[in-house]
C-alpha atoms as a PDB file:
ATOM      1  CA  UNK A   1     -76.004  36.205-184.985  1.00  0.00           C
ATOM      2  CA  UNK A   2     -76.098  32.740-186.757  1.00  0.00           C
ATOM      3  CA  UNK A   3     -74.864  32.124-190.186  1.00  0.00           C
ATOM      4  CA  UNK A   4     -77.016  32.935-193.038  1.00  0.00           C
ATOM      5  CA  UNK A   5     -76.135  29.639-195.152  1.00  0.00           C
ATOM      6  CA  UNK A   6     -76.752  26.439-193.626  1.00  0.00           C
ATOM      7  CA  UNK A   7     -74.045  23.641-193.398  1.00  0.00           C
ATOM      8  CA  UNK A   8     -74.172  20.015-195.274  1.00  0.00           C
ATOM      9  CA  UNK A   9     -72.244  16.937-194.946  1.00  0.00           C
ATOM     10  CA  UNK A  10     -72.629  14.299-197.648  1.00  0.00           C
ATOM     11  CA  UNK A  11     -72.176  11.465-195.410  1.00  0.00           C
ATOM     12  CA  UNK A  12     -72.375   9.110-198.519  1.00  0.00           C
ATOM     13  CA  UNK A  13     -68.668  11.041-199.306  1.00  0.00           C
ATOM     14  CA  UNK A  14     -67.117  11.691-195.326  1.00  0.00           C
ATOM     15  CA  UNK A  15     -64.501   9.345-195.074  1.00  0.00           C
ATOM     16  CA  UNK A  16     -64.374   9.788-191.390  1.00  0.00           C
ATOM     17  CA  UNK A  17     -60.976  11.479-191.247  1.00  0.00           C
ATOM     18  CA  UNK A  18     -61.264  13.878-188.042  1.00  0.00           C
ATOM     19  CA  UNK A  19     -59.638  16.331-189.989  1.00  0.00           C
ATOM     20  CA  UNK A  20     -62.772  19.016-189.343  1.00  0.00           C
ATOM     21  CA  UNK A  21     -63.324  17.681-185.754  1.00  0.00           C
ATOM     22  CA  UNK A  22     -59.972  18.060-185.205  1.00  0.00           C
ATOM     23  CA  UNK A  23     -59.978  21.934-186.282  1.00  0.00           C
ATOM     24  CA  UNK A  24     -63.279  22.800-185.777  1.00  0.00           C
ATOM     25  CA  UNK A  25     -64.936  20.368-182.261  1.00  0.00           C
ATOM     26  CA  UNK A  26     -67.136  22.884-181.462  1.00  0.00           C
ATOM     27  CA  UNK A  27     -69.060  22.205-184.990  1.00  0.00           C
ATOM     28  CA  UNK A  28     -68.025  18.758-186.172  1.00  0.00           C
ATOM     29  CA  UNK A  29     -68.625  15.379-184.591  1.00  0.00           C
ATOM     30  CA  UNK A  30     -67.772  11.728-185.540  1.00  0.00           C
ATOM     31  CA  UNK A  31     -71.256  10.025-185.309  1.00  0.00           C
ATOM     32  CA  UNK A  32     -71.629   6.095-184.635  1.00  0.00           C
ATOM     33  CA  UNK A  33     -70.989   4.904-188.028  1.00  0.00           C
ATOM     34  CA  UNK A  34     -67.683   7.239-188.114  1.00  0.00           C
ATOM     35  CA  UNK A  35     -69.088  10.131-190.380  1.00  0.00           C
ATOM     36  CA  UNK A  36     -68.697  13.805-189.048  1.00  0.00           C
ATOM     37  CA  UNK A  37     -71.996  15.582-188.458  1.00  0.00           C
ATOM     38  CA  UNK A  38     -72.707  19.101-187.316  1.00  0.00           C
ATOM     39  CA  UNK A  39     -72.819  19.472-183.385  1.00  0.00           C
ATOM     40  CA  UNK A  40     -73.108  23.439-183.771  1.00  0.00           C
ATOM     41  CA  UNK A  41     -73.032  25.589-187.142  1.00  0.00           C
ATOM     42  CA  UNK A  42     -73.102  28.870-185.361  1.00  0.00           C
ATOM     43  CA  UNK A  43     -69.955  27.184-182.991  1.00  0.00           C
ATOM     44  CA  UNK A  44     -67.500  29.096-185.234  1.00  0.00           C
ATOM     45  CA  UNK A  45     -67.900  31.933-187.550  1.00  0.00           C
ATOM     46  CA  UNK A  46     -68.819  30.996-191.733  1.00  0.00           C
ATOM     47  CA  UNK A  47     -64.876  32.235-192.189  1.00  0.00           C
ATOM     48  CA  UNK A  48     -63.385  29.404-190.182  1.00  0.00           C
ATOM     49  CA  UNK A  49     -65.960  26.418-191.436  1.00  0.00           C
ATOM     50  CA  UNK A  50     -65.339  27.628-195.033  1.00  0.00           C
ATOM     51  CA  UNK A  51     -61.632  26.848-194.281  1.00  0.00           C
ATOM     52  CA  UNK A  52     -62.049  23.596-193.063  1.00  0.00           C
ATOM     53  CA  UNK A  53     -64.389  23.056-195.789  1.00  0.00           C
ATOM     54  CA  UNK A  54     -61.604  23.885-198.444  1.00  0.00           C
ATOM     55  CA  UNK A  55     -59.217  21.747-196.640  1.00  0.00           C
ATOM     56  CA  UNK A  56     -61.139  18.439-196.497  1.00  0.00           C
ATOM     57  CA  UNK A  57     -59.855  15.658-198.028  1.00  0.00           C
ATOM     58  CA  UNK A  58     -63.390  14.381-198.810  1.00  0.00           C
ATOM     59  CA  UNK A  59     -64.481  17.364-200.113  1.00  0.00           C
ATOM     60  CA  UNK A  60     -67.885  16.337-198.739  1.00  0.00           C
ATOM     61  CA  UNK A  61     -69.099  19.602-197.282  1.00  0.00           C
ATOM     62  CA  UNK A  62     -70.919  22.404-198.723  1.00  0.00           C
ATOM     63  CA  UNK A  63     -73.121  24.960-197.884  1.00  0.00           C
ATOM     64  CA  UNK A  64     -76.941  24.851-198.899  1.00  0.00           C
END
């Protein structure tokens, strides 16, 4: 079972922090300009990305 929503980084806002690859490596990667992309959306449940998402300091992640 995959999540139902479908996750978005606004690279334009990701200040590369590591703060969601650092709780979260099985979904969020640094790519090579230093922005976190998805790896894996369905690598932890929506509960856990939705608290990473409320805890970024970018507040650059939503879900579509």
């Amino acid at each position: 079972m995959g999540n139902k929503k479908e996750l978005y980084i606004d690279a334009a806002e990701c200040t590369g922090c590591e703060y969601c690859i650092d709780k979260l490596p099985s979904v969020f990667t640094l790519n090579s300009d230093g922005i976190s992309t998805i790896v894996d959306q369905n690598g932890a449940d929506e509960k856990a990305i939705q608290k990473v998402m409320d805890n970024c300091p970018a507040e650059c992640m939503f879900w579509k």
